[in-house]
Protein backbone atom coordinates (compact mmCIF):
# COMPACT_ATOMS: atom_id res chain seq x y z
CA UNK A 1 5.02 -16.78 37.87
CA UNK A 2 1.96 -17.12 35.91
CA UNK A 3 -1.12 -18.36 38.50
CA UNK A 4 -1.82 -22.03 37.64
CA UNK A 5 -4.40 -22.01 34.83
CA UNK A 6 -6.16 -25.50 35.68
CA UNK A 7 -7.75 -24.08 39.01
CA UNK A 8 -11.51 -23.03 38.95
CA UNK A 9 -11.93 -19.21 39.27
CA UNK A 10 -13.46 -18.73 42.72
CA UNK A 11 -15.81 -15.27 43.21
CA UNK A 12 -13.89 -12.82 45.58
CA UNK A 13 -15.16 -13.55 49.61
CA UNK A 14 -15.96 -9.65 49.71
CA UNK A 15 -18.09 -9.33 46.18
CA UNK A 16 -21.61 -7.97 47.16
CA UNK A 17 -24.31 -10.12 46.25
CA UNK A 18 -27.16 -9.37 43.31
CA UNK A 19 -28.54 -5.93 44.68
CA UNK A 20 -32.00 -7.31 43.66
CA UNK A 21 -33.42 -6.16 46.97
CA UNK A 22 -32.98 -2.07 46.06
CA UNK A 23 -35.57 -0.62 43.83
CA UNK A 24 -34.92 1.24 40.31
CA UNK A 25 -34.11 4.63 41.97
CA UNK A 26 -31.78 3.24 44.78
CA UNK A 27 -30.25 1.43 42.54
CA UNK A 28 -29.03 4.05 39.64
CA UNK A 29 -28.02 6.29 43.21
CA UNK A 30 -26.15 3.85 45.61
CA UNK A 31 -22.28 3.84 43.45
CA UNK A 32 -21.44 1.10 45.48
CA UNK A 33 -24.16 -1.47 44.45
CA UNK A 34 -23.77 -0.34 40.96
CA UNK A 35 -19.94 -1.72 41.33
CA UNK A 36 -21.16 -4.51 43.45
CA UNK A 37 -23.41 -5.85 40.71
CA UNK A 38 -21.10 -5.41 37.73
CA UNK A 39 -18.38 -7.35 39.74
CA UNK A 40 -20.96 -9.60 40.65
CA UNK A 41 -21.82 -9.99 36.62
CA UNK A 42 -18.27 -10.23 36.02
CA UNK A 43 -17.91 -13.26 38.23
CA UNK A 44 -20.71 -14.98 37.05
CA UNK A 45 -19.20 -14.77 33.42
CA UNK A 46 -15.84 -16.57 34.53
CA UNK A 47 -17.99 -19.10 36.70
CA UNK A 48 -15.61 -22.19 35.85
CA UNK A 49 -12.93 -20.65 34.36
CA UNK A 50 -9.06 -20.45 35.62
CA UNK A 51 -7.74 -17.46 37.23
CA UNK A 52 -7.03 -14.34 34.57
CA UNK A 53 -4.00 -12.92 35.70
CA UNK A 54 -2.81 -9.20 34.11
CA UNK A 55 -1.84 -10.22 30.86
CA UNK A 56 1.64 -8.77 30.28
CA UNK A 57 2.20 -11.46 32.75
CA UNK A 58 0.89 -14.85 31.09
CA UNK A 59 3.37 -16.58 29.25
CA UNK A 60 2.59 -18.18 25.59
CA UNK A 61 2.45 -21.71 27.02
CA UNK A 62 -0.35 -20.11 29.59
CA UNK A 63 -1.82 -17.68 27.19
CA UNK A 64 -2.55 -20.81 24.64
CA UNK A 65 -3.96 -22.92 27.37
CA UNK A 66 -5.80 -20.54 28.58
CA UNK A 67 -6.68 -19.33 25.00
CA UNK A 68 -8.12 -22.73 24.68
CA UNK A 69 -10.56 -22.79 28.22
CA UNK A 70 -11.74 -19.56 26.78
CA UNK A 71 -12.30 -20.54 23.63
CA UNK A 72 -14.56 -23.48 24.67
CA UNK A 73 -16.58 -21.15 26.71
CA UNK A 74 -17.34 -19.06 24.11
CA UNK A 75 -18.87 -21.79 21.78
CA UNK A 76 -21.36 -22.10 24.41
CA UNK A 77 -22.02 -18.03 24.56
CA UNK A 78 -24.49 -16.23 22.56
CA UNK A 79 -23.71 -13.72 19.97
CA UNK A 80 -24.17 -10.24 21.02
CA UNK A 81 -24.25 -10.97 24.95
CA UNK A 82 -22.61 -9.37 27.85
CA UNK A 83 -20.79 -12.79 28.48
CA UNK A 84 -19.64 -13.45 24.92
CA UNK A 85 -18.55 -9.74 24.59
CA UNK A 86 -16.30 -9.91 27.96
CA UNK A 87 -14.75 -13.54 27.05
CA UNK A 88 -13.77 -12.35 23.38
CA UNK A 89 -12.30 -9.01 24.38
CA UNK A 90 -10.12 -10.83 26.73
CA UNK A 91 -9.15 -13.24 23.72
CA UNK A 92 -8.35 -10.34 21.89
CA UNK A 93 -5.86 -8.75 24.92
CA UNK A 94 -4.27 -11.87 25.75
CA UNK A 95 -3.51 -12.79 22.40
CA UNK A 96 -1.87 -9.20 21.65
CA UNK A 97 1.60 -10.51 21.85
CA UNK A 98 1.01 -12.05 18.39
CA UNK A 99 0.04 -9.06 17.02
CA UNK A 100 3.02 -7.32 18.17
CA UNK A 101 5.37 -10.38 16.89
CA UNK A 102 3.95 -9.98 13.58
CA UNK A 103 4.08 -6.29 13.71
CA UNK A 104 8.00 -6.42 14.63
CA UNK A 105 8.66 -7.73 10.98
CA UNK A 106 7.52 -4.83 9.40
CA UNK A 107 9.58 -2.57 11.20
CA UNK A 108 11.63 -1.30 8.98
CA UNK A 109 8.67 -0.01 7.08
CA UNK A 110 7.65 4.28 7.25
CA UNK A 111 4.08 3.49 8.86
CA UNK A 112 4.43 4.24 12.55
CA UNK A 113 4.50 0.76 14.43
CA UNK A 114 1.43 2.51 16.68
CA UNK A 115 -0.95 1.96 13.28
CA UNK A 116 0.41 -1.61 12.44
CA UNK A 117 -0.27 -3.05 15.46
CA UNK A 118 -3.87 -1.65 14.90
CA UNK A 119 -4.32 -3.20 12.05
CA UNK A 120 -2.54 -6.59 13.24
CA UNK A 121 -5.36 -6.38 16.04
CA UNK A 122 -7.96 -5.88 13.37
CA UNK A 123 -6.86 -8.93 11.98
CA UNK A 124 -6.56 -10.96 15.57
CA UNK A 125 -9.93 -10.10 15.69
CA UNK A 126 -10.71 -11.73 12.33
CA UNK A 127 -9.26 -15.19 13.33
CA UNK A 128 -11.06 -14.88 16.65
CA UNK A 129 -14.40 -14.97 15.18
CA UNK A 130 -13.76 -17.43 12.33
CA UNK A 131 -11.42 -19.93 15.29
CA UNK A 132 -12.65 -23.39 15.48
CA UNK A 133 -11.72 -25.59 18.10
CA UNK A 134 -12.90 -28.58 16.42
CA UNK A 135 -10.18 -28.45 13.44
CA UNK A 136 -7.38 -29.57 16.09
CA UNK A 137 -5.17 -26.37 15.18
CA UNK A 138 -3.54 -24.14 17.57
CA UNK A 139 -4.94 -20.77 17.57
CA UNK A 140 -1.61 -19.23 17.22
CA UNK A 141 -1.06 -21.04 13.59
CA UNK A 142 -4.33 -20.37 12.65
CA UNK A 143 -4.34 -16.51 13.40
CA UNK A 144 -0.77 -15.61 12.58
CA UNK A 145 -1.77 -15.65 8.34
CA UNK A 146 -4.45 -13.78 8.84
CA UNK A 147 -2.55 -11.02 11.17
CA UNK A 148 0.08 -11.00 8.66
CA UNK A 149 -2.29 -10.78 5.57
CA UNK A 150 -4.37 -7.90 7.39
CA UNK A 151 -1.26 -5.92 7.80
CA UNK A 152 -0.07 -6.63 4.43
CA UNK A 153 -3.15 -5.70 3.18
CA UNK A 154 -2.45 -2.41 4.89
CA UNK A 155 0.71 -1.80 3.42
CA UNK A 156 -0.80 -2.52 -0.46
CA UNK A 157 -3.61 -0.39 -0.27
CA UNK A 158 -2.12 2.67 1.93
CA UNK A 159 1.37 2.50 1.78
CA UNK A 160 2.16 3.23 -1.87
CA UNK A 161 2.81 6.88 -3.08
CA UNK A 162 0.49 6.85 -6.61
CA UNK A 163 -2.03 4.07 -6.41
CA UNK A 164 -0.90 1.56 -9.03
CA UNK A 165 -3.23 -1.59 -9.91
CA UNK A 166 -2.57 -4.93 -7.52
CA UNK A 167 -1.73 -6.43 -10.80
CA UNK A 168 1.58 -4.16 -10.61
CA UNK A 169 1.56 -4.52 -6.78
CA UNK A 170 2.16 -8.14 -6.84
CA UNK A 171 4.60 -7.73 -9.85
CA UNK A 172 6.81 -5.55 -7.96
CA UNK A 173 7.18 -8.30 -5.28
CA UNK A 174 7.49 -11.06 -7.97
CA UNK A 175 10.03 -9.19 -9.58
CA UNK A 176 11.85 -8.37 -6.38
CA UNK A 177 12.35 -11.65 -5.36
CA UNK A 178 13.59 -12.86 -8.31
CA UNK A 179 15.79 -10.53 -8.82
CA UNK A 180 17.59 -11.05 -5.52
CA UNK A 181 17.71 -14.82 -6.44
CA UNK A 182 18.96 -14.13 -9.82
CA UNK A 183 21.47 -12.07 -8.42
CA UNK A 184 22.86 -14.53 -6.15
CA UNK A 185 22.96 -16.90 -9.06
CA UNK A 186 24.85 -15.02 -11.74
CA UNK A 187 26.54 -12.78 -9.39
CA UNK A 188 25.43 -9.66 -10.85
CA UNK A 189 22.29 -8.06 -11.69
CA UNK A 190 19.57 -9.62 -13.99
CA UNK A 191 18.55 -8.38 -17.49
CA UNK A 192 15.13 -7.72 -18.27
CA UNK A 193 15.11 -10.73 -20.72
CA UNK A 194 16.73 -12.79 -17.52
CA UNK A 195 13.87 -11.61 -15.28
CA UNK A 196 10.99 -11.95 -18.06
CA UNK A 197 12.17 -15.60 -19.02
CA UNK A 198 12.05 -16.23 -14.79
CA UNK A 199 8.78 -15.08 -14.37
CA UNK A 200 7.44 -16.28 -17.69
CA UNK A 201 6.54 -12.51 -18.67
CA UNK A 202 7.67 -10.30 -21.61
CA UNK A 203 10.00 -7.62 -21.74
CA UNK A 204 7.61 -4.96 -22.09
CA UNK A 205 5.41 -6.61 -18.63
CA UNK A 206 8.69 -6.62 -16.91
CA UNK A 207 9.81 -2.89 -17.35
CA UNK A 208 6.20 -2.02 -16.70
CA UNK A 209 6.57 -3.88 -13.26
CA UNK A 210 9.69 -2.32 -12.69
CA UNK A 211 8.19 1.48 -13.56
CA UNK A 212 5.87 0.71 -11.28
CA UNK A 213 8.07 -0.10 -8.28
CA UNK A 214 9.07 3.79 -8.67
CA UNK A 215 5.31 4.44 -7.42
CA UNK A 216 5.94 2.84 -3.98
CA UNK A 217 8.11 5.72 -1.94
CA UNK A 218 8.22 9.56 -3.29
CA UNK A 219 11.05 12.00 -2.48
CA UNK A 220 11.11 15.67 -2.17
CA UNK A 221 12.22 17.96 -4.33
CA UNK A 222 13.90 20.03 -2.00
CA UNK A 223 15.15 16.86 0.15
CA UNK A 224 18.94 17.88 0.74
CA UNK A 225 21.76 15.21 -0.72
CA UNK A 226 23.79 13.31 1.10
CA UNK A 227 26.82 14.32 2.72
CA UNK A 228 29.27 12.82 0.06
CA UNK A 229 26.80 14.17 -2.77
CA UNK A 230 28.67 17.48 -4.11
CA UNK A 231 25.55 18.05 -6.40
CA UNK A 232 22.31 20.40 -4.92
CA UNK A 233 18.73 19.50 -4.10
CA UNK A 234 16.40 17.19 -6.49
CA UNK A 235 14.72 20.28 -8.07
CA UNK A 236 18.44 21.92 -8.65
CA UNK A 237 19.59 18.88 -10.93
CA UNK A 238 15.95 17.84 -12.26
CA UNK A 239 13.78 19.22 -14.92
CA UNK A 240 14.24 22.25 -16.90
CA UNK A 241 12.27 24.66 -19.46
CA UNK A 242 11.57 23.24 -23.06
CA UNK A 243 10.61 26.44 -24.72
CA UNK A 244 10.27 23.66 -27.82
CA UNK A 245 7.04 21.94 -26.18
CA UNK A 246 4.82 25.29 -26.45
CA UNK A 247 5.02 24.55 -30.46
CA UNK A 248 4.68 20.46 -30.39
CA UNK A 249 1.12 20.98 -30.77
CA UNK A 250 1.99 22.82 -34.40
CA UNK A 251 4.36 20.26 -35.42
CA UNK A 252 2.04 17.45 -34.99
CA UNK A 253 -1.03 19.10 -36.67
CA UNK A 254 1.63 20.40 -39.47
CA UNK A 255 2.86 17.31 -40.24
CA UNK A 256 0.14 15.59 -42.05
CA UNK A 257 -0.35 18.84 -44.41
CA UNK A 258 3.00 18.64 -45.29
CA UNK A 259 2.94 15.30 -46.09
CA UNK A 260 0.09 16.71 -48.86
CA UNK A 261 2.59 18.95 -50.32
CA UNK A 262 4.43 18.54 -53.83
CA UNK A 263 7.86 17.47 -53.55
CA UNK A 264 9.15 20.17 -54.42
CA UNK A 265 7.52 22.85 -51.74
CA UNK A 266 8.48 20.26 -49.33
CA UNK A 267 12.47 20.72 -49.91
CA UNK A 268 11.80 23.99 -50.27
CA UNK A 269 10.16 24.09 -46.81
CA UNK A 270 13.24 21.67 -46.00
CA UNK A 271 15.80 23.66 -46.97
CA UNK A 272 14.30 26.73 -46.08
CA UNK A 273 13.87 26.10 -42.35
CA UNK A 274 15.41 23.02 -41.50
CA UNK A 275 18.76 23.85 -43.38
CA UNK A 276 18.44 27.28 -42.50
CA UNK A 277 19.46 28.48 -46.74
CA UNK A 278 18.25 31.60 -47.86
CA UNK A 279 16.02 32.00 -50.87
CA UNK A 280 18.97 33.59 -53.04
CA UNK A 281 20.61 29.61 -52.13
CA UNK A 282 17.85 27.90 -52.05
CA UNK A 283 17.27 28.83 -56.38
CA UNK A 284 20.57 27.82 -56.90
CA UNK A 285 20.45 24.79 -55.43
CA UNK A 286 16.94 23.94 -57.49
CA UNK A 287 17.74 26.06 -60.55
CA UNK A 288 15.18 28.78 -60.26
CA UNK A 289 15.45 32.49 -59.43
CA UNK A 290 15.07 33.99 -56.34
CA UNK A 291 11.99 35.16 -56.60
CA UNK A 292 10.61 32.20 -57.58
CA UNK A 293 11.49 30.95 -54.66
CA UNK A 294 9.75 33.59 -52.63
CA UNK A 295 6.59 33.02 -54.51
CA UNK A 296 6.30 29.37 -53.92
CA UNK A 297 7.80 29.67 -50.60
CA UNK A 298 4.79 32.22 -50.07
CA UNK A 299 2.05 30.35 -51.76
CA UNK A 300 3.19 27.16 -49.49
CA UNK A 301 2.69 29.04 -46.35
CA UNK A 302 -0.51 30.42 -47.00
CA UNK A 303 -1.61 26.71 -47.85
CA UNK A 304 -0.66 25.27 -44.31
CA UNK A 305 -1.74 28.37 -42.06
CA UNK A 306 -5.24 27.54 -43.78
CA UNK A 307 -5.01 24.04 -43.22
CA UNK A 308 -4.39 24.95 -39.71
CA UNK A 309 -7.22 26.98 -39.53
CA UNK A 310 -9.42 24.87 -40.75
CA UNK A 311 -8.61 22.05 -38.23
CA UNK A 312 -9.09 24.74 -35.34
């Protein structure tokens, strides 16, 4: 049982007084008057105040009226002093059990629970300083938003795999959400045009939100598959050698020299190594002789591999 919080806090019978009697050097060497005058500080900090009990044993109906007490002394404190230090730390600690009720809905999450209740403190800390007793609010609603925002925050700018604007962050939640209400609605999943007339988005906003949702967890490559998966690792069944892509660079510079070229030493080109003809059926199919065909085929070639050159 929580000690009643409405009685005065009484100095302890056996504190040592003030060792103001003991000079400088007595003082720094006697241990025990050191302690005696830091308890003695202590005391004269919770001068008036109820009895602080350990704090894993206040309840939340005695840590929010006690909350309260301290609250109002620390209007009165000073910024910066010993006394206003000591009365907001031991805000902060009896007020932890928000943090960790806030931290417990975020538990399914991959950031140890060690680091969100670090940054839920960060953020009880926050709503300490900004607290007002005057607006008539409970400090427990006012602080649980900004807890919950701070570790939020956390999660949006830490949390994701390949950093992705907020503008995408906030889509992915958006589109989360009403997806799973869609879903419930027609029974099945939503189409992009379902989703983008929801959210008042287009298509193309709506599969960039969804891309972007990839961003937020990465897998391994060599992250074994499930039991029932008969298949091999990621890397096995992933990706593979485009011998094709070492040449893309050709095609693309190629193709606006082609376009340049007479009709005919474009079908030639065409049916020369797109068809796969040889020359010999290549002049039959254009009414010219073989060699003909080798000369123009020829005098094309040299044409582009100078164009090329030139761009180089």
């Amino acid at each position: 049982m929580s000690p009643r919080l409405d009685a005065s806090h009484t100095p302890n019978a056996t504190s040592a007084p003030r060792p103001e009697h003991l000079d400088p050097i007595e003082r720094s060497s006697d241990v025990g008057s050191e302690q005696a005058f830091e308890q003695f500080e202590q005391d004269d900090v919770l001068a008036g105040l109820p009895d602080i009990p350990p704090f894993d044993e206040v309840g939340p109906v005695d840590a929010r009226a006690l909350s309260k007490t301290l609250f109002e002394r620390l209007e009165s404190l000073e910024e910066g002093t010993h006394e206003y230090s000591y009365v907001r730390n031991t805000l902060v600690e009896l007020n932890l059990a928000l943090v960790k009720f806030a931290a417990s809905r975020f538990r399914s999450r991959s950031e140890p629970m060690e680091d969100i209740i670090q940054v839920g403190t960060i953020g009880l800390i926050k709503a300490i300083d900004r607290f007002e007793l005057s607006r008539g609010v409970e400090f427990p609603t006012f602080a649980m938003p900004t807890i919950v925002g701070e570790i939020k925050r956390f999660f949006r700018d830490t949390s994701w795999s390949v950093r992705v604007p907020r503008r995408l962050q906030e889509l992915r939640l958006d589109l989360a959400k009403a997806g799973d209400e869609l879903a419930q609605k027609l029974d099945r999943a939503p189409t992009v045009a379902e989703l983008a007339e929801r959210l008042g988005l287009t298509n193309d906003e709506v599969v960039e939100g969804m891309a972007a949702s990839n961003a937020y967890t990465a897998s391994s490559l060599d992250a074994q598959p499930e039991e029932d998966d008969a298949e091999g690792a990621l890397a096995d069944r992933i990706g593979y050698e485009d011998h094709g892509i070492e040449g893309i660079e050709y095609v693309e510079s190629l193709k606006p020299l082609i376009a340049e070229l007479p009709p005919r030493d474009r079908k030639i080109l065409s049916l020369r190594f797109v068809a796969g003809m040889t020359q010999s059926e290549i002049g039959d199919e254009l009414g010219i002789s073989q060699m003909h065909v080798s000369r123009l085929l020829s005098r094309t070639l040299i044409r582009l591999r100078k164009g090329l050159t030139v761009e180089e």
